[in-house]
Protein backbone atom coordinates (compact mmCIF):
# COMPACT_ATOMS: atom_id res chain seq x y z
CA UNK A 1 -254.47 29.23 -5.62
CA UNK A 2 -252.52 26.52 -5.38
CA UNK A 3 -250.53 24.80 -2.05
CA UNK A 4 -247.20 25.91 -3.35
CA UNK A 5 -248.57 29.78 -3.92
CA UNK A 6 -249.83 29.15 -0.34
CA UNK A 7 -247.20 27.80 1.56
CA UNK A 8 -245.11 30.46 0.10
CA UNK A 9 -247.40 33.57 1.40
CA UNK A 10 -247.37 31.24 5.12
CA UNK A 11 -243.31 31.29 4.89
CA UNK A 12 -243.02 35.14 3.67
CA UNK A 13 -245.38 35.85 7.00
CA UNK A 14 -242.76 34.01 8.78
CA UNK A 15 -239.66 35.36 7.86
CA UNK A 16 -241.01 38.52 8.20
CA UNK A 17 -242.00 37.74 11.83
CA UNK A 18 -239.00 36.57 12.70
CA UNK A 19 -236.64 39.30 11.24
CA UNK A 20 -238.95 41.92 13.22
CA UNK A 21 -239.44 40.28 15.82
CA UNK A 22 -237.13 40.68 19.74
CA UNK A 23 -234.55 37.57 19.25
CA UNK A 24 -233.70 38.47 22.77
CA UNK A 25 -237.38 37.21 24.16
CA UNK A 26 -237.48 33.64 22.30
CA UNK A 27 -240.61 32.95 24.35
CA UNK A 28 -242.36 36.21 23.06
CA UNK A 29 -240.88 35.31 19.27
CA UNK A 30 -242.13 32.08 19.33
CA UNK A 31 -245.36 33.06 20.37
CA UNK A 32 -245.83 35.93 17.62
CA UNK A 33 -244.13 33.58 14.59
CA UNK A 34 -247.09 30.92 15.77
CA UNK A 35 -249.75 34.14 15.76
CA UNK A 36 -248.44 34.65 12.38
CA UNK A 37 -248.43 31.01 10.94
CA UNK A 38 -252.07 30.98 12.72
CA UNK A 39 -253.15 34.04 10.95
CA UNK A 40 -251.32 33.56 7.58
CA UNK A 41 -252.96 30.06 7.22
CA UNK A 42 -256.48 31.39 7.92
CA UNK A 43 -255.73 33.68 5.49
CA UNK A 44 -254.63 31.03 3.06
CA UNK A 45 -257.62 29.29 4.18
CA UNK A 46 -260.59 32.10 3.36
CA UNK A 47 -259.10 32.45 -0.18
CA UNK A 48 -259.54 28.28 -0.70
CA UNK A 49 -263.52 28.62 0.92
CA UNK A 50 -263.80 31.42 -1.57
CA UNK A 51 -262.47 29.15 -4.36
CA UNK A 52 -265.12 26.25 -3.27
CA UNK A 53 -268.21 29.03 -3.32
CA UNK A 54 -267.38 30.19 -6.64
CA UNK A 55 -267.18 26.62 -7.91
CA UNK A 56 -270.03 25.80 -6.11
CA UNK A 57 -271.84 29.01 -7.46
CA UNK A 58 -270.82 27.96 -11.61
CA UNK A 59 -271.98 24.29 -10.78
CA UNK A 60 -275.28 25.54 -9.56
CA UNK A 61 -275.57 27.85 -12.83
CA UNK A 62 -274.85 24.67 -14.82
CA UNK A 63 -277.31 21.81 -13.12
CA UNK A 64 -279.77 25.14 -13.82
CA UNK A 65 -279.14 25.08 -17.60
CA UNK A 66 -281.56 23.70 -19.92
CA UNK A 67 -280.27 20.67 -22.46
CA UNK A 68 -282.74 21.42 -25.21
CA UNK A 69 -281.56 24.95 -24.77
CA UNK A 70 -278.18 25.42 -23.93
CA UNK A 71 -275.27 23.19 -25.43
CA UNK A 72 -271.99 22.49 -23.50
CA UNK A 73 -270.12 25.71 -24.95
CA UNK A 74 -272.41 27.13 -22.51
CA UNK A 75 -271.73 25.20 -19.32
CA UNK A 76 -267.92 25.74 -20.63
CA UNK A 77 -268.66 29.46 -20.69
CA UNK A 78 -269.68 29.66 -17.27
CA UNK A 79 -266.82 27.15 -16.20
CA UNK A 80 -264.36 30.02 -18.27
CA UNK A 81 -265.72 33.22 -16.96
CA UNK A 82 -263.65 35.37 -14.67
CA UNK A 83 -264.92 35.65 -11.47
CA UNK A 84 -262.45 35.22 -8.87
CA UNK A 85 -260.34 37.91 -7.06
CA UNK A 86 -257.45 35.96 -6.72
């Protein structure tokens, strides 16, 4: 995911915050759009740490890979398979 993609899920938590939310109680609204912004980035935030792991994961399957075995179509394999959820 990239910051664009997630600034863009933070703002569509937003304005849908703020066109549910009480306009009459600005204290309360302001307090549930910063809940939201709060939640919507941590959300944002356990997709990137899942990103890193996964990276992390095909780096560790790569240093394991033998060079009088394995050739770099295989650590470009690895790199190339689909493993993400997002």
């Amino acid at each position: 995911m990239n910051k664009d993609q997630a600034y863009h899920q933070i703002a569509l938590a937003c304005l849908k915050t703020l066109r549910e939310s009480n306009a009459g109680e600005s204290k309360d609204a302001a307090q549930e759009l910063y809940d939201t912004i709060d939640q919507a980035f941590q959300g944002q935030f356990a997709l990137v740490l899942a990103e890193l792991e996964d990276s992390k994961q095909r780096l560790n399957l790569i240093n394991q890979l033998d060079p009088q075995r394995h050739s770099i179509a295989d650590a470009q394999a690895i790199i190339n398979a689909n493993g993400t959820a997002h």
